[in-house]
Protein backbone atom coordinates (compact mmCIF):
# COMPACT_ATOMS: atom_id res chain seq x y z
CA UNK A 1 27.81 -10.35 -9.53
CA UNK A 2 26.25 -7.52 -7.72
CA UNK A 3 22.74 -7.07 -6.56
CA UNK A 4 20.28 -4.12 -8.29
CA UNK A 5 19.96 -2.09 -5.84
CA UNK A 6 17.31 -1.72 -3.06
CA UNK A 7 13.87 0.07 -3.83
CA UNK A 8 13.59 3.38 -2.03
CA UNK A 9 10.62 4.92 -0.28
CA UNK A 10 10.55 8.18 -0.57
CA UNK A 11 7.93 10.19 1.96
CA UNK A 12 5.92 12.67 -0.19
CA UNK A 13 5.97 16.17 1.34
CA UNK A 14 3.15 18.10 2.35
CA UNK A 15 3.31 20.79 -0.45
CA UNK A 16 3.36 17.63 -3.54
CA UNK A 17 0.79 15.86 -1.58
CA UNK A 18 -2.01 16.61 -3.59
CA UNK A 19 -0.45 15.67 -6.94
CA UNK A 20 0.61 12.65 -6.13
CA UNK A 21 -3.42 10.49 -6.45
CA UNK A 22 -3.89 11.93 -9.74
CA UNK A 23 -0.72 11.25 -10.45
CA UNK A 24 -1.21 7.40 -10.14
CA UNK A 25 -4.79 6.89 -10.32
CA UNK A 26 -5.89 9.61 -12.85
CA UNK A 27 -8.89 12.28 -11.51
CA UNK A 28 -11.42 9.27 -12.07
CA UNK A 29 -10.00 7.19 -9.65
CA UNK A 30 -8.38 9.05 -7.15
CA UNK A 31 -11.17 9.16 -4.64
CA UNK A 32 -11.82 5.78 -5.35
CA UNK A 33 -8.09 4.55 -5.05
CA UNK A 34 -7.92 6.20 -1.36
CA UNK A 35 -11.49 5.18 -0.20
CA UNK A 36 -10.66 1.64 -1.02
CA UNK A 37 -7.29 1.90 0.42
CA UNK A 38 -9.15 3.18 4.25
CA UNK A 39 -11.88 0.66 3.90
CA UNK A 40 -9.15 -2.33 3.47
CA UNK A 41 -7.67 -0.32 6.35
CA UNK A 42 -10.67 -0.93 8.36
CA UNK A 43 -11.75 -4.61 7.32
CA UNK A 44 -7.66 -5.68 8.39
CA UNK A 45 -6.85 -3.98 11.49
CA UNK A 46 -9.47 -3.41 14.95
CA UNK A 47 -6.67 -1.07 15.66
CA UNK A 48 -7.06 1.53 12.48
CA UNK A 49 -9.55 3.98 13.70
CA UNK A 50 -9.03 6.44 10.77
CA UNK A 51 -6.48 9.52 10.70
CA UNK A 52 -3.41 10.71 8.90
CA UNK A 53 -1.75 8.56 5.87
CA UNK A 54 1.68 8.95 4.82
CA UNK A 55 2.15 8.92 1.42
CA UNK A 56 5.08 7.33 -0.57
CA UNK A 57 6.49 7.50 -3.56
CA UNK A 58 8.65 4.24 -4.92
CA UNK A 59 12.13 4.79 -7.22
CA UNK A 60 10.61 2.13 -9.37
CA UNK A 61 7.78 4.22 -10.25
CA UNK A 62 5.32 2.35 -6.95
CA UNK A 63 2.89 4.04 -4.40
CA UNK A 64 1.31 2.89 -1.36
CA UNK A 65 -0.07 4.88 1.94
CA UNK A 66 0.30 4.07 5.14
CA UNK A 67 -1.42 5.53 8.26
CA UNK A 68 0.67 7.62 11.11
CA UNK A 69 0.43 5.46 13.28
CA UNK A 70 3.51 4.77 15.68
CA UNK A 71 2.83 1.54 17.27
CA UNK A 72 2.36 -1.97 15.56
CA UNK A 73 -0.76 -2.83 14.59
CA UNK A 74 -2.75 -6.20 14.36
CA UNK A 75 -3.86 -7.57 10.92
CA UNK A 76 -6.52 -10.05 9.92
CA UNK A 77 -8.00 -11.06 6.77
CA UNK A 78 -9.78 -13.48 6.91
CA UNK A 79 -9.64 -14.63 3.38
CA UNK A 80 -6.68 -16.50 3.97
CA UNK A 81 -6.41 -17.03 7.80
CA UNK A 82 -4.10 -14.25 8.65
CA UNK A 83 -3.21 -13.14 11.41
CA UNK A 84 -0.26 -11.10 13.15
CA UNK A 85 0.78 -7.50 13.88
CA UNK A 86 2.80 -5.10 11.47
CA UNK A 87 3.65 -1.58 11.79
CA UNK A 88 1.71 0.78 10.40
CA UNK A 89 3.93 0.93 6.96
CA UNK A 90 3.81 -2.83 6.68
CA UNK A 91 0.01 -2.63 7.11
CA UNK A 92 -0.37 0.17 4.96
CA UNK A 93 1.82 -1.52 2.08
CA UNK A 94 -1.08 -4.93 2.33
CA UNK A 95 -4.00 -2.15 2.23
CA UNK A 96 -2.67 -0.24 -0.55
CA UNK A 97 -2.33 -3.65 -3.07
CA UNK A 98 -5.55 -4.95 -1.53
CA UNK A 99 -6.66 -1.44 -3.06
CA UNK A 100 -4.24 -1.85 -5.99
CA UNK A 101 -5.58 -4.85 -6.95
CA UNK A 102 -9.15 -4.06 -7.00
CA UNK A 103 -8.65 -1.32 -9.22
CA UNK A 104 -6.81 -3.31 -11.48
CA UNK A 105 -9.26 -6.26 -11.63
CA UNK A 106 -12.25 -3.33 -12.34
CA UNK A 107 -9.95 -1.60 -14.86
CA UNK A 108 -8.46 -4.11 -16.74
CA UNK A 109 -5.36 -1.15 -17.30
CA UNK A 110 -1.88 -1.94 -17.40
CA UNK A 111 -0.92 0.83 -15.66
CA UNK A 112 -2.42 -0.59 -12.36
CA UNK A 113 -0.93 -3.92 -12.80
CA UNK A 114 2.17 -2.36 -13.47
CA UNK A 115 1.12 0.01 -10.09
CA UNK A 116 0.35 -3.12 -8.32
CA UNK A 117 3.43 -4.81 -9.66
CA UNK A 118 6.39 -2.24 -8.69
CA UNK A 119 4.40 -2.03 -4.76
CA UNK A 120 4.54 -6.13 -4.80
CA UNK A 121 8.52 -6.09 -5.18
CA UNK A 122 8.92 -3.03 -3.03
CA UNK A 123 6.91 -5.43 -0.40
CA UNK A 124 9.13 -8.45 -1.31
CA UNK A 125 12.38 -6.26 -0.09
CA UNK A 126 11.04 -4.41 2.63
CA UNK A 127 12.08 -5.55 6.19
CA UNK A 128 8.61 -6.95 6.94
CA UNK A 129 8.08 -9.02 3.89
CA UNK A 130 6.79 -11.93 5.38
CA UNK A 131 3.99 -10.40 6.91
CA UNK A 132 3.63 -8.72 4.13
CA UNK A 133 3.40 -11.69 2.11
CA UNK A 134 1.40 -14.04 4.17
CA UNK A 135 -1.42 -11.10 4.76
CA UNK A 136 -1.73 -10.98 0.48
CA UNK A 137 -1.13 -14.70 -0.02
């Protein structure tokens, strides 16, 4: 039996960069999509003092951002007792379905559960799932 093959990340380049929210969120929720995304940011790691995001783009039709940041961070939330340190992706992947899954709870859409969805099995393959995981559980 072989295995589907492996999700792949793919790092959206500068000149696509600003299709890519409406892409995924729509114009209405764009803003909202990245502003939640920074402020998870901010309420999960001391160490995210704002900057640069990465974004990517998922083969399985996923999203998340993740800040450039080249050293591991540390991650809290305190709604389940968390705690550890990630790199920046890792992090980034947790913010982005914190995010995900606000939007889908306010929206009631299938298109961000779907969103939130491909992200959460990206997240179950990358090499950091259970930090992943345990910071969403």
């Amino acid at each position: 039996m072989t295995l589907p093959p492996k999700i792949e990340a793919n790092l959206v380049p500068e000149d696509q960069r600003l299709s890519v929210l409406p892409h995924f969120f729509g114009f209405a929720q764009m803003l909202r999509a990245e502003a939640l995304t920074f402020g998870y940011m901010a309420k999960l790691s001391i160490d995210y003092t704002g900057g640069y995001w990465h974004y990517y783009k998922l083969d399985n039709g996923g999203f998340y951002m993740a800040p450039a940041i080249d050293t591991p961070m540390r991650v809290e939330w305190i709604g389940n007792g968390y705690q550890g340190t990630m790199s920046s992706d890792a992090a980034g992947i947790v913010a982005t379905l914190f995010a995900i899954n606000q939007l889908a709870d306010e929206l009631r859409t299938d298109a961000m559960v779907e969103l939130y969805h491909a992200l959460l099995d990206f997240g179950t393959e990358h090499a950091e799932q259970a930090a992943i995981l345990s910071a969403i559980d």
